[in-house]
Protein backbone atom coordinates (compact mmCIF):
# COMPACT_ATOMS: atom_id res chain seq x y z
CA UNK A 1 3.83 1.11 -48.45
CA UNK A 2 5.92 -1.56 -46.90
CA UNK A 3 9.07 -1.19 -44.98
CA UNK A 4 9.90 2.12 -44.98
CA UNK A 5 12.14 4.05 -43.11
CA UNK A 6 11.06 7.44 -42.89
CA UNK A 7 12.77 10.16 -40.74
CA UNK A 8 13.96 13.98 -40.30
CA UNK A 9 11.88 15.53 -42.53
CA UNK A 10 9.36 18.91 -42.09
CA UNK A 11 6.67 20.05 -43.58
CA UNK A 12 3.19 22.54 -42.63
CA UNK A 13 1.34 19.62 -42.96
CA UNK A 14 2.00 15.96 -42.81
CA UNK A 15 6.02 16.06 -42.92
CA UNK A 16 6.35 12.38 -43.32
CA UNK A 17 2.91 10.88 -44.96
CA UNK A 18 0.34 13.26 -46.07
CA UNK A 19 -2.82 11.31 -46.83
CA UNK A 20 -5.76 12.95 -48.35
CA UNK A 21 -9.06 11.40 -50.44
CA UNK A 22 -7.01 7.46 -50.41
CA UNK A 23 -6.29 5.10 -48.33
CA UNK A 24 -3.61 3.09 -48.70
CA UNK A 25 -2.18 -0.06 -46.57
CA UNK A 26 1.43 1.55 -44.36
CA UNK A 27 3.06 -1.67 -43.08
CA UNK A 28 6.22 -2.67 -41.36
CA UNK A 29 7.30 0.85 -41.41
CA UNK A 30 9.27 3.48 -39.00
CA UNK A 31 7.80 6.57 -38.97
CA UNK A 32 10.23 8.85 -36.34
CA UNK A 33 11.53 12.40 -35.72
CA UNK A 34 9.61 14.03 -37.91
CA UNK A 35 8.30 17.70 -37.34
CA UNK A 36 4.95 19.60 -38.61
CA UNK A 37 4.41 23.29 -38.26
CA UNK A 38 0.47 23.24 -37.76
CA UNK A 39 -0.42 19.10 -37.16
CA UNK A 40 0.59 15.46 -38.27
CA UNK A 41 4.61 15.44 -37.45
CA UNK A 42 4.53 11.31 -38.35
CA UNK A 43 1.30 11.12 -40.25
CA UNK A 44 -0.91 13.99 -40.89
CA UNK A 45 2.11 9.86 -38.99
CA UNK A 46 0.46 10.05 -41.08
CA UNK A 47 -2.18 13.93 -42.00
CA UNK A 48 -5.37 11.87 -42.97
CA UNK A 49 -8.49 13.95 -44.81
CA UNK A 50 -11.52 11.74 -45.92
CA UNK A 51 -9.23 8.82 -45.69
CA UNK A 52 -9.52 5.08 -44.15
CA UNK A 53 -5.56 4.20 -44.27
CA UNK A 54 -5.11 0.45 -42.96
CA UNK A 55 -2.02 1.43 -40.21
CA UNK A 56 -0.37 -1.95 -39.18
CA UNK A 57 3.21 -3.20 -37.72
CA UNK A 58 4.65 0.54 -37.38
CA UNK A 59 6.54 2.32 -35.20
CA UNK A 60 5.75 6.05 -35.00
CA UNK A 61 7.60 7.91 -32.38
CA UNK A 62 9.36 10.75 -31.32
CA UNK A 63 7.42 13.10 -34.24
CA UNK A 64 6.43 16.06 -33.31
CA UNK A 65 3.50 18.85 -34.25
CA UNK A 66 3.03 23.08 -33.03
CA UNK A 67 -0.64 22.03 -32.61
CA UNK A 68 -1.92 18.75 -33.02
CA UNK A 69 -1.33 15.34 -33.96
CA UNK A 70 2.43 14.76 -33.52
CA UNK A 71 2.17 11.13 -34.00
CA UNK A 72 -1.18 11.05 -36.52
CA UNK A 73 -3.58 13.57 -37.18
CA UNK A 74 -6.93 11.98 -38.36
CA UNK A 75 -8.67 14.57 -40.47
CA UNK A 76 -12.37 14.91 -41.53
CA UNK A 77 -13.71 12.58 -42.30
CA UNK A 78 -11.25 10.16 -41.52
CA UNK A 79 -11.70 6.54 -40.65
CA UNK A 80 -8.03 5.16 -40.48
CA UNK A 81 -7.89 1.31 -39.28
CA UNK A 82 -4.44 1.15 -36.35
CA UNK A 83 -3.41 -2.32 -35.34
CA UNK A 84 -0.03 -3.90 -33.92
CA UNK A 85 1.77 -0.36 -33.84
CA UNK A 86 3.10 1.51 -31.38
CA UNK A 87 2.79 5.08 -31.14
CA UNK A 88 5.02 6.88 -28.65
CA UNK A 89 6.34 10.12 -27.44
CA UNK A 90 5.20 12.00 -30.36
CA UNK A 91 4.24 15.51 -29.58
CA UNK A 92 1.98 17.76 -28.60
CA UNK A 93 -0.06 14.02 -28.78
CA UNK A 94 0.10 10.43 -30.30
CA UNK A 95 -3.57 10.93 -31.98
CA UNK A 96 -5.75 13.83 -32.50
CA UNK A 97 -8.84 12.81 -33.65
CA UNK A 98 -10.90 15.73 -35.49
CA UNK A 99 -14.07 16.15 -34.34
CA UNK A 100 -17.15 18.53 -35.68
CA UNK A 101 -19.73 19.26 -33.13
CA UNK A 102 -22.85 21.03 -34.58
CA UNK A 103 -25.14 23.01 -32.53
């Protein structure tokens, strides 16, 4: 995905890019004002599960999530690679970054 404009849209999960088992290249894109009911307002900006996306030259701001991830949510399993973007003022975060602890 190259030069993209993506904005005002909602969704439960990942209301602009919803990534899940792929992992495609987003490039030279604006990802902004975007809102998520549970997590991943930009991508969930940007909801990644058992993905490894290749994030470069975007701008993903002002999105916005009810619990986590209002910038990018990286799922389980996720390995995305984030380089020359900015992320800012997304909400309730920029990144959450799933984690499973085992006891």
């Amino acid at each position: 995905m190259r030069h993209c404009i993506i904005t005002n849209n909602s969704a439960r999960y990942g209301a602009s890019i919803y990534i899940r088992y792929s992992s495609p290249e987003i490039t030279d894109s604006t990802i902004a004002e975007n809102s998520d009911s549970v997590c991943g307002g930009g991508i969930c900006g940007i909801y990644r599960y058992r993905s490894s996306p290749i994030i470069s030259n975007n701008t993903i701001a002002h999105n916005s999530a009810s619990r986590r991830g209002g910038g990018m949510y990286c799922g389980y399993g996720s390995s995305p690679t984030v380089f020359d973007s900015i992320l800012w003022g997304d909400l309730p975060q920029d990144v959450y970054l799933y984690r499973v602890t085992r006891e």
